[in-house]
N, C-alpha and C. Protein backbone atom coordinates (compact mmCIF):
# COMPACT_ATOMS: atom_id res chain seq x y z
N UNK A 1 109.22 100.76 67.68
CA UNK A 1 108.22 101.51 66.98
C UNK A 1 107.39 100.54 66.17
N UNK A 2 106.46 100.50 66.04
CA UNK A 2 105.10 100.11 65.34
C UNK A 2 105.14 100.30 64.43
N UNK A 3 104.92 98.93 63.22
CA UNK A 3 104.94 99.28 61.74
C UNK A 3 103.55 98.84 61.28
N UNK A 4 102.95 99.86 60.94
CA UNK A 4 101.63 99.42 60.45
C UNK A 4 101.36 99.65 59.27
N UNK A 5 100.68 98.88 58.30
CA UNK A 5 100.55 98.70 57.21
C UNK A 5 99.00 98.91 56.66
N UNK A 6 97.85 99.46 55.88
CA UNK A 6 96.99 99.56 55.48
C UNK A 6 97.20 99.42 54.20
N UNK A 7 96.36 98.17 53.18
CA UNK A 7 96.69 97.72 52.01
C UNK A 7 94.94 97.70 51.73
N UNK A 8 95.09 98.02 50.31
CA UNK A 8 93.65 98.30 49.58
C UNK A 8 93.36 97.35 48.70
N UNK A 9 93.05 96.61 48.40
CA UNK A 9 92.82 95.99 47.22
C UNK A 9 91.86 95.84 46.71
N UNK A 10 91.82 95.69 45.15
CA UNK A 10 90.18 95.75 44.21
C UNK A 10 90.04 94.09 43.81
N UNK A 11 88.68 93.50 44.69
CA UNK A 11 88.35 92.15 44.23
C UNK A 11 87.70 92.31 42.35
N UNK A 12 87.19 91.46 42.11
CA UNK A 12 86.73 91.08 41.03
C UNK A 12 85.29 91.73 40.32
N UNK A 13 85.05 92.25 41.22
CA UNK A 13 83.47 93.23 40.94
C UNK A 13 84.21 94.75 41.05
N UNK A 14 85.18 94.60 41.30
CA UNK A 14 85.54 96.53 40.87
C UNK A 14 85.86 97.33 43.01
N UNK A 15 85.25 97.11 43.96
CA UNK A 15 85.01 97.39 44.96
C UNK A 15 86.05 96.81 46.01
N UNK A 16 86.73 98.11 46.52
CA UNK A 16 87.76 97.91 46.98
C UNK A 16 87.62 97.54 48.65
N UNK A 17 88.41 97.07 48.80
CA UNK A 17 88.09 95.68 50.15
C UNK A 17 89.23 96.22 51.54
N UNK A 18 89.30 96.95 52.51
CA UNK A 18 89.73 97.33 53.09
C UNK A 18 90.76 96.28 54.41
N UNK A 19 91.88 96.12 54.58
CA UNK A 19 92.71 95.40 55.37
C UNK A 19 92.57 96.23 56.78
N UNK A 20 92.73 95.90 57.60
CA UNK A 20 92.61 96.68 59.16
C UNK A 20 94.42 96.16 59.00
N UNK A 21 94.58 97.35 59.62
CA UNK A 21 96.16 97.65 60.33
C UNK A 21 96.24 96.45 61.45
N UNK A 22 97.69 96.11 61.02
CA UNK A 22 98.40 94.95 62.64
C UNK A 22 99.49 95.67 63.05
N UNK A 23 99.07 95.69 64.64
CA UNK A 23 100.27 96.00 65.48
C UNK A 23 100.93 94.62 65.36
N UNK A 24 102.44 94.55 65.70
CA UNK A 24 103.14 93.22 65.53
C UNK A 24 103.16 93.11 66.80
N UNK A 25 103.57 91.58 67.20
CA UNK A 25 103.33 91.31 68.39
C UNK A 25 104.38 91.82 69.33
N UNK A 26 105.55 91.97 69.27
CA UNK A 26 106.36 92.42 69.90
C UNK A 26 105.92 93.57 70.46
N UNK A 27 105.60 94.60 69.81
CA UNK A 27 104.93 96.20 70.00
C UNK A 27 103.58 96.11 71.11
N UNK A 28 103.05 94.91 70.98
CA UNK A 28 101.81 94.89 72.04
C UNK A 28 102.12 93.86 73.12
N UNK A 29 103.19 93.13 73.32
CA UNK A 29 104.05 92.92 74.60
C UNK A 29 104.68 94.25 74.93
N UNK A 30 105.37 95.15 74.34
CA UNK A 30 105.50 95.79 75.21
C UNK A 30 104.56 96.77 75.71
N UNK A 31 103.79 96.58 75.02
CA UNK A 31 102.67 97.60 75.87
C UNK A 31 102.26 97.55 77.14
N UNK A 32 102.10 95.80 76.90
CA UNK A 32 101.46 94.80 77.74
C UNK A 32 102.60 94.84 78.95
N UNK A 33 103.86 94.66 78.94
CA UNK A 33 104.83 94.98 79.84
C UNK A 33 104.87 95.91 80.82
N UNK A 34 104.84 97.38 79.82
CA UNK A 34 104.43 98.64 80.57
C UNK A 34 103.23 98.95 81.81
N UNK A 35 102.06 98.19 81.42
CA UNK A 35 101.19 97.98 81.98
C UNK A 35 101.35 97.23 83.45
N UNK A 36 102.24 96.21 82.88
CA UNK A 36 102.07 94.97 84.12
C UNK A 36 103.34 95.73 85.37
N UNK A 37 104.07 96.70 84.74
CA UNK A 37 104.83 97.36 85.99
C UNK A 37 104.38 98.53 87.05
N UNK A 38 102.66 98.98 86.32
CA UNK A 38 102.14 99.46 87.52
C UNK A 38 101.48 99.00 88.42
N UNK A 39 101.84 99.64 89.74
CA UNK A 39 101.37 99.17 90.84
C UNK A 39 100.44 99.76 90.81
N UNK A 40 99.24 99.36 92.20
CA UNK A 40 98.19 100.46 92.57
C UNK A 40 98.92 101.48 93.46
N UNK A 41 98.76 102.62 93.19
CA UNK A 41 99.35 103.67 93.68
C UNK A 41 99.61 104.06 94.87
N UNK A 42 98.17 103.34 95.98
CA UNK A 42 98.04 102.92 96.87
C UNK A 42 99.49 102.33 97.85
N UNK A 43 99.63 101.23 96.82
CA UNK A 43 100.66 100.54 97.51
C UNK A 43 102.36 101.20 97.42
N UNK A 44 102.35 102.41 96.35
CA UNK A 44 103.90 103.05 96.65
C UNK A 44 104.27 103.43 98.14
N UNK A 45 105.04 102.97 98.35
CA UNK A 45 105.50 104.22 99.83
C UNK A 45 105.79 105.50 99.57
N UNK A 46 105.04 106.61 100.23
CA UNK A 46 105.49 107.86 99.57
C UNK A 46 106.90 108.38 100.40
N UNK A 47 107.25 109.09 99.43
CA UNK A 47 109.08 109.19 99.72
C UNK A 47 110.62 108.46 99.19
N UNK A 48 109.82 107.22 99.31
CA UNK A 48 110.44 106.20 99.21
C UNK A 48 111.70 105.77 98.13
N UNK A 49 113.03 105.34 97.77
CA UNK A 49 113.85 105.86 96.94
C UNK A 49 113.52 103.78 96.10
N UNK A 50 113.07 104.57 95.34
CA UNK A 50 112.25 102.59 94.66
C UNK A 50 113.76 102.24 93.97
N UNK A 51 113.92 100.79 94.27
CA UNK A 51 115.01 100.25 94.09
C UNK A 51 115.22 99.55 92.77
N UNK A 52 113.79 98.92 93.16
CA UNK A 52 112.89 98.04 91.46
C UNK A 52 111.82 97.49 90.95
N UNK A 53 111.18 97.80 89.91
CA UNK A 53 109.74 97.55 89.89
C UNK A 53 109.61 96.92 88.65
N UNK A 54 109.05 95.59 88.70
CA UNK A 54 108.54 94.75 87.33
C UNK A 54 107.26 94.16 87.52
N UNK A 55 107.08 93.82 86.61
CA UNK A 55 105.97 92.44 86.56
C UNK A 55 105.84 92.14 85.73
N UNK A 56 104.88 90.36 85.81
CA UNK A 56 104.74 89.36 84.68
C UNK A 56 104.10 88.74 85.15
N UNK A 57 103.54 88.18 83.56
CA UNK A 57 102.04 87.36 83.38
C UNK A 57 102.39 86.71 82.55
N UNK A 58 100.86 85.65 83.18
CA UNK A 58 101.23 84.05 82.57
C UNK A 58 99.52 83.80 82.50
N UNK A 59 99.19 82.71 81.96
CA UNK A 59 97.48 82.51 81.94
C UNK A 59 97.11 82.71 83.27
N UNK A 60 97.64 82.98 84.16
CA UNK A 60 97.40 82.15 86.20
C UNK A 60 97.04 83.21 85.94
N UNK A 61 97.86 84.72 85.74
CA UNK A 61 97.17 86.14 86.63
C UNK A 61 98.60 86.81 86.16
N UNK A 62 98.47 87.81 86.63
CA UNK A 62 99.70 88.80 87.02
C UNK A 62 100.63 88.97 88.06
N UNK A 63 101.57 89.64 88.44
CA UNK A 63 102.44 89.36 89.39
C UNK A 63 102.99 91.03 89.15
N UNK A 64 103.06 92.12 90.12
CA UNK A 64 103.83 93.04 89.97
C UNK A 64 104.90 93.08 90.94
N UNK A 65 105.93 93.25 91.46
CA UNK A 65 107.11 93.57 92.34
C UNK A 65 107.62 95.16 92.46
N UNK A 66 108.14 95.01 93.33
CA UNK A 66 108.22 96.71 94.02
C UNK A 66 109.24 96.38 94.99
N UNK A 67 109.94 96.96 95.06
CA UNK A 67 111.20 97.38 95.66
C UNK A 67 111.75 98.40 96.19
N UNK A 68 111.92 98.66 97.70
CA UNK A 68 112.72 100.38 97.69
C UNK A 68 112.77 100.29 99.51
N UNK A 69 113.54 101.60 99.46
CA UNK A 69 114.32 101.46 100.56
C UNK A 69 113.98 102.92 101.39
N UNK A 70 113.50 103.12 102.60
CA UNK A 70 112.97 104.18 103.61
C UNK A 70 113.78 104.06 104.17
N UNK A 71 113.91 105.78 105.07
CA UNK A 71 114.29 106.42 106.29
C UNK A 71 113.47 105.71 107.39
N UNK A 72 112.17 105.61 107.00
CA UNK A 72 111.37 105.30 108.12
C UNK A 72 111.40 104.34 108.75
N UNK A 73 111.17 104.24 110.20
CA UNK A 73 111.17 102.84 110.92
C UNK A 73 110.30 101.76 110.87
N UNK A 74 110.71 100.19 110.85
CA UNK A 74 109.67 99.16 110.71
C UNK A 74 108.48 99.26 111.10
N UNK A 75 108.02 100.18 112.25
CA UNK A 75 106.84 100.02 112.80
C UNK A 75 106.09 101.12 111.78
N UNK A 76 106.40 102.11 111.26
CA UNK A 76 105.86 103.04 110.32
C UNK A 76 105.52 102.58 109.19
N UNK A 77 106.22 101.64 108.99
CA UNK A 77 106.45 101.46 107.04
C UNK A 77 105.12 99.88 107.17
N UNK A 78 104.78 99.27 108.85
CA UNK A 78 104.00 98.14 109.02
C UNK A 78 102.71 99.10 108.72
N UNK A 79 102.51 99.82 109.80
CA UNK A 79 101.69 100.82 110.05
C UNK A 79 100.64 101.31 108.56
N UNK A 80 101.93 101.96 107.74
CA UNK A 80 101.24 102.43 106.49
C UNK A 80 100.96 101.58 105.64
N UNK A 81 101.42 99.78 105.52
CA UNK A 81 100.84 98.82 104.31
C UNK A 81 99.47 98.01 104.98
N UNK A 82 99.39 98.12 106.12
CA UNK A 82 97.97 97.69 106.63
C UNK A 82 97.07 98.59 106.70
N UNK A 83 97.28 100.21 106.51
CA UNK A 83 96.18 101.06 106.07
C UNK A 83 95.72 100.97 104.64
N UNK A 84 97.03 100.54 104.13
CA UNK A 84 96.60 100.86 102.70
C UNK A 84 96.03 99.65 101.91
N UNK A 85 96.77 98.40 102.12
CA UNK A 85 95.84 96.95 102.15
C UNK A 85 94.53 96.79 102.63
N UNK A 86 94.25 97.71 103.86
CA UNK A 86 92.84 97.73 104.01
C UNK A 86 92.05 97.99 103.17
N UNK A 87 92.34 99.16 102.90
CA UNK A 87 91.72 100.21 102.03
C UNK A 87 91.49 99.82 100.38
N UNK A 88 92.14 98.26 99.49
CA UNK A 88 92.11 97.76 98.72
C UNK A 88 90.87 97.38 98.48
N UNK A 89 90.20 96.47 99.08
CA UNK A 89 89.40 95.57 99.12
C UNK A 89 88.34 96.10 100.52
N UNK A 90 86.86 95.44 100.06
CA UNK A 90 85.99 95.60 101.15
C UNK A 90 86.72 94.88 102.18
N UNK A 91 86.59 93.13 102.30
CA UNK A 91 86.94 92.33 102.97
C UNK A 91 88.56 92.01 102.79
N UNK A 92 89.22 92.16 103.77
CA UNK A 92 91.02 91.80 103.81
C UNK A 92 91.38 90.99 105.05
N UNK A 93 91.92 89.75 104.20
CA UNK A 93 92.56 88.41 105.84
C UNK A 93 93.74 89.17 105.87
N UNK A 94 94.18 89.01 106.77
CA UNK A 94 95.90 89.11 107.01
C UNK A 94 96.91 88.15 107.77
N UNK A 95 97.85 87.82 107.29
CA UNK A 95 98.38 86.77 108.07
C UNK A 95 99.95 87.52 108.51
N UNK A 96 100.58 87.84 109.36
CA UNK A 96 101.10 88.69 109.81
C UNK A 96 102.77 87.49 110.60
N UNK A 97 103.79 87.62 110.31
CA UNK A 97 104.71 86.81 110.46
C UNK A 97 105.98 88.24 111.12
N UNK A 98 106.33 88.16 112.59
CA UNK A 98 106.87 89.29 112.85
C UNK A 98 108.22 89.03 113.89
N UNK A 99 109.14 89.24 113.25
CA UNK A 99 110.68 89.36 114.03
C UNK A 99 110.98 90.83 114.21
N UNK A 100 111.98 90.25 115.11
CA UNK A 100 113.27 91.57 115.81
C UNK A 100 113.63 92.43 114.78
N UNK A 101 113.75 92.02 113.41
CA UNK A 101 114.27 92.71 112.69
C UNK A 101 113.16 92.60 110.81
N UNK A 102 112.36 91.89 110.94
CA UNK A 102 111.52 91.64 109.43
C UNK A 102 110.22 91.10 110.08
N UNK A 103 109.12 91.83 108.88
CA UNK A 103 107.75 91.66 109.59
C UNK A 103 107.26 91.33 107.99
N UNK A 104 106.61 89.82 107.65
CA UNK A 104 105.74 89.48 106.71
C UNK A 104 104.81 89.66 106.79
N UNK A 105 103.96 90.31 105.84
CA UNK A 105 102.61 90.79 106.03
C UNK A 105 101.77 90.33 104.06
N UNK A 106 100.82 89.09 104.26
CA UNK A 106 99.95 88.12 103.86
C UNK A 106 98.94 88.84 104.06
N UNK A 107 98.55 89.18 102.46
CA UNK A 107 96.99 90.14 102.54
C UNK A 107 96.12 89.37 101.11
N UNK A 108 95.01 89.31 101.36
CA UNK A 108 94.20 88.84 100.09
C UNK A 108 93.01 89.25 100.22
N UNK A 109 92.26 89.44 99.55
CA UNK A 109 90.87 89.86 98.92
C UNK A 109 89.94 88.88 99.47
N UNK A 110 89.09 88.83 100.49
CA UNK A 110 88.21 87.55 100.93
C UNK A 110 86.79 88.07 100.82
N UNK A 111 86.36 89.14 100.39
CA UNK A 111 85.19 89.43 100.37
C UNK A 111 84.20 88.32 99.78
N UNK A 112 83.49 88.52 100.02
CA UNK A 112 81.99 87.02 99.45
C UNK A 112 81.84 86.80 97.85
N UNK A 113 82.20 88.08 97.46
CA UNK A 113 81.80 87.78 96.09
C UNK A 113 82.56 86.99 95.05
N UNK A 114 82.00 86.77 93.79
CA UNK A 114 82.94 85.75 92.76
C UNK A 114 84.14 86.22 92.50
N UNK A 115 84.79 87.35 92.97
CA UNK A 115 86.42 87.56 92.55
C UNK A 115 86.77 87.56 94.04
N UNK A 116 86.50 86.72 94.82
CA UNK A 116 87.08 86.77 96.41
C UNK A 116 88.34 85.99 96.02
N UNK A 117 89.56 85.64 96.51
CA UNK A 117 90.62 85.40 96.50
C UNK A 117 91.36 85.38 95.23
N UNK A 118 90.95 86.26 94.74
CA UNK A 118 92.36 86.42 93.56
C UNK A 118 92.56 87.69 92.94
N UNK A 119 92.51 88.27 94.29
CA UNK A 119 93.53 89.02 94.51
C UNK A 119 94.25 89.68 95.66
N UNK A 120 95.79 89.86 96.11
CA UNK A 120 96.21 89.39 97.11
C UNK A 120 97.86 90.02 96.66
N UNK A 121 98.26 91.05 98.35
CA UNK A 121 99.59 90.90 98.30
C UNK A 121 100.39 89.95 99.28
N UNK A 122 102.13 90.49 99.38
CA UNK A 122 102.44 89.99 99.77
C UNK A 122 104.12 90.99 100.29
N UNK A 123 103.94 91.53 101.61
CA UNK A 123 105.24 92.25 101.43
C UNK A 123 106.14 92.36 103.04
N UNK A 124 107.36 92.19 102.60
CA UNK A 124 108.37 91.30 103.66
C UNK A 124 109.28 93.23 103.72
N UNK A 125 108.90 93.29 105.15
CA UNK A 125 109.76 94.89 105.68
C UNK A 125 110.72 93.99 106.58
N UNK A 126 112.35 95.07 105.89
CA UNK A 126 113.43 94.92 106.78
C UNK A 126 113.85 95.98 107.61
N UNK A 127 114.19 95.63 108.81
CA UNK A 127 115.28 96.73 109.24
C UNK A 127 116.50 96.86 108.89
N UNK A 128 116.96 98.04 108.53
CA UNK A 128 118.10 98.08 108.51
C UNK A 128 118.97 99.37 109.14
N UNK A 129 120.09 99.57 108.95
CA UNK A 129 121.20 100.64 109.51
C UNK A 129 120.42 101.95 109.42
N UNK A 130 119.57 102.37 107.93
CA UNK A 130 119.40 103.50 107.47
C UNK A 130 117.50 103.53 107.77
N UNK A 131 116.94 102.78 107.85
CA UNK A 131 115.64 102.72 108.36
C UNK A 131 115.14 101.42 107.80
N UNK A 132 114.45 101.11 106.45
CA UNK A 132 113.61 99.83 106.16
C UNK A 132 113.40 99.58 104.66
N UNK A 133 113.97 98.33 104.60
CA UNK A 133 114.11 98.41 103.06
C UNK A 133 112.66 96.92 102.79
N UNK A 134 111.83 97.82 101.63
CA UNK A 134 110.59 96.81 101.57
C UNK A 134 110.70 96.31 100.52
N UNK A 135 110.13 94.60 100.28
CA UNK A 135 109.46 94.13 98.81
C UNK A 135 108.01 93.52 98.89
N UNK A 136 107.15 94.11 98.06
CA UNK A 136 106.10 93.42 97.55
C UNK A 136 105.76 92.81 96.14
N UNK A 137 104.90 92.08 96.54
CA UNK A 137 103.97 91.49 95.59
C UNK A 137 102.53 91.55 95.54
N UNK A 138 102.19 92.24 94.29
CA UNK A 138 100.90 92.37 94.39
C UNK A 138 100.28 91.59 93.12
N UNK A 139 99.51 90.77 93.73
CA UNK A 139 99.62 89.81 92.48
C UNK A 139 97.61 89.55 92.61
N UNK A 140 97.36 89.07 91.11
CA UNK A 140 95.87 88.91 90.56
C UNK A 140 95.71 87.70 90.04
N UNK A 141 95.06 86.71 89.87
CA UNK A 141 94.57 85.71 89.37
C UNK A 141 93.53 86.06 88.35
N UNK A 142 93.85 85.65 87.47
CA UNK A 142 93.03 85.44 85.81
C UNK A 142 91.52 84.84 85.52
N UNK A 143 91.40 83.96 86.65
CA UNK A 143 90.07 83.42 86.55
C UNK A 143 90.14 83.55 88.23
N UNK A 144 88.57 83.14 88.58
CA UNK A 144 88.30 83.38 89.86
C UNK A 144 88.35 81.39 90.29
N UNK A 145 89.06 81.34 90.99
CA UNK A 145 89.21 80.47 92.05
C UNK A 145 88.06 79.41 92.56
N UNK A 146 87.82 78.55 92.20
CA UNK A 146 86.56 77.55 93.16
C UNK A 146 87.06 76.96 94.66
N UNK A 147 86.26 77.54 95.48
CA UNK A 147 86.15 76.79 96.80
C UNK A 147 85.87 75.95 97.24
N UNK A 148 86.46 74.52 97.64
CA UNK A 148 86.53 73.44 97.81
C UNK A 148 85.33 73.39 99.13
């Protein structure tokens, strides 16, 4: 809980001088925390029984993680993060890494403009016994990137 303080004081001419309230810093990390564990909504699997969801920031950008585990089969759960990665960004590369049993799927923001690459997921589907257990990363960069 938030301890905020408003203090009045009378300078030397009589006229009282107003303090602005401080959140302490702890109280606005966690705000800041709360924040950094949503995903775009986009990217939930709907149904899906979420296993674990964080994120964290550093000057670079943000980083959120997502975790959880489907009925549905690998080719469904591929199916629905390349509709929905599309659907992020105007322009989307994809770099696509695919086995018998796990399919990496490398997505980033390449459109032309000054926030083109920074921003960008990143999410590794398994098969398993019960259908497909997924993790992503959906992660942002803080400043925009220069192209060599």
């Amino acid at each position: 809980m938030a301890v905020l303080a408003v203090l009045v004081f009378t300078n030397c001419s009589g006229t009282k001088t107003k303090v602005e309230p401080r959140v302490k810093k702890a109280d606005a990390v966690k705000a800041m925390s709360a924040d950094l564990v949503e995903l775009p909504a986009a990217l939930k699997y709907p149904n899906a029984i979420e296993i674990d969801q964080s994120g964290e920031s550093s000057d670079a950008g943000i980083n959120r993680f997502y975790i959880f585990q489907t009925d549905d089969s690998l080719p469904v759960v591929e199916k629905f993060y390349r509709q929905a990665i599309t659907g992020l960004w105007e322009g989307v590369g994809f770099s696509t890494s695919r086995g018998e049993k796990a399919i990496v799927i490398s997505a980033e923001d390449v459109d032309e403009g000054e926030n083109s690459g920074n921003e960008g997921v990143f999410c590794t589907l398994i098969r398993d016994a019960q259908g497909t257990i997924g993790t992503l990363i959906y992660w942002q960069r803080s400043k925009p990137q220069t192209k060599l």
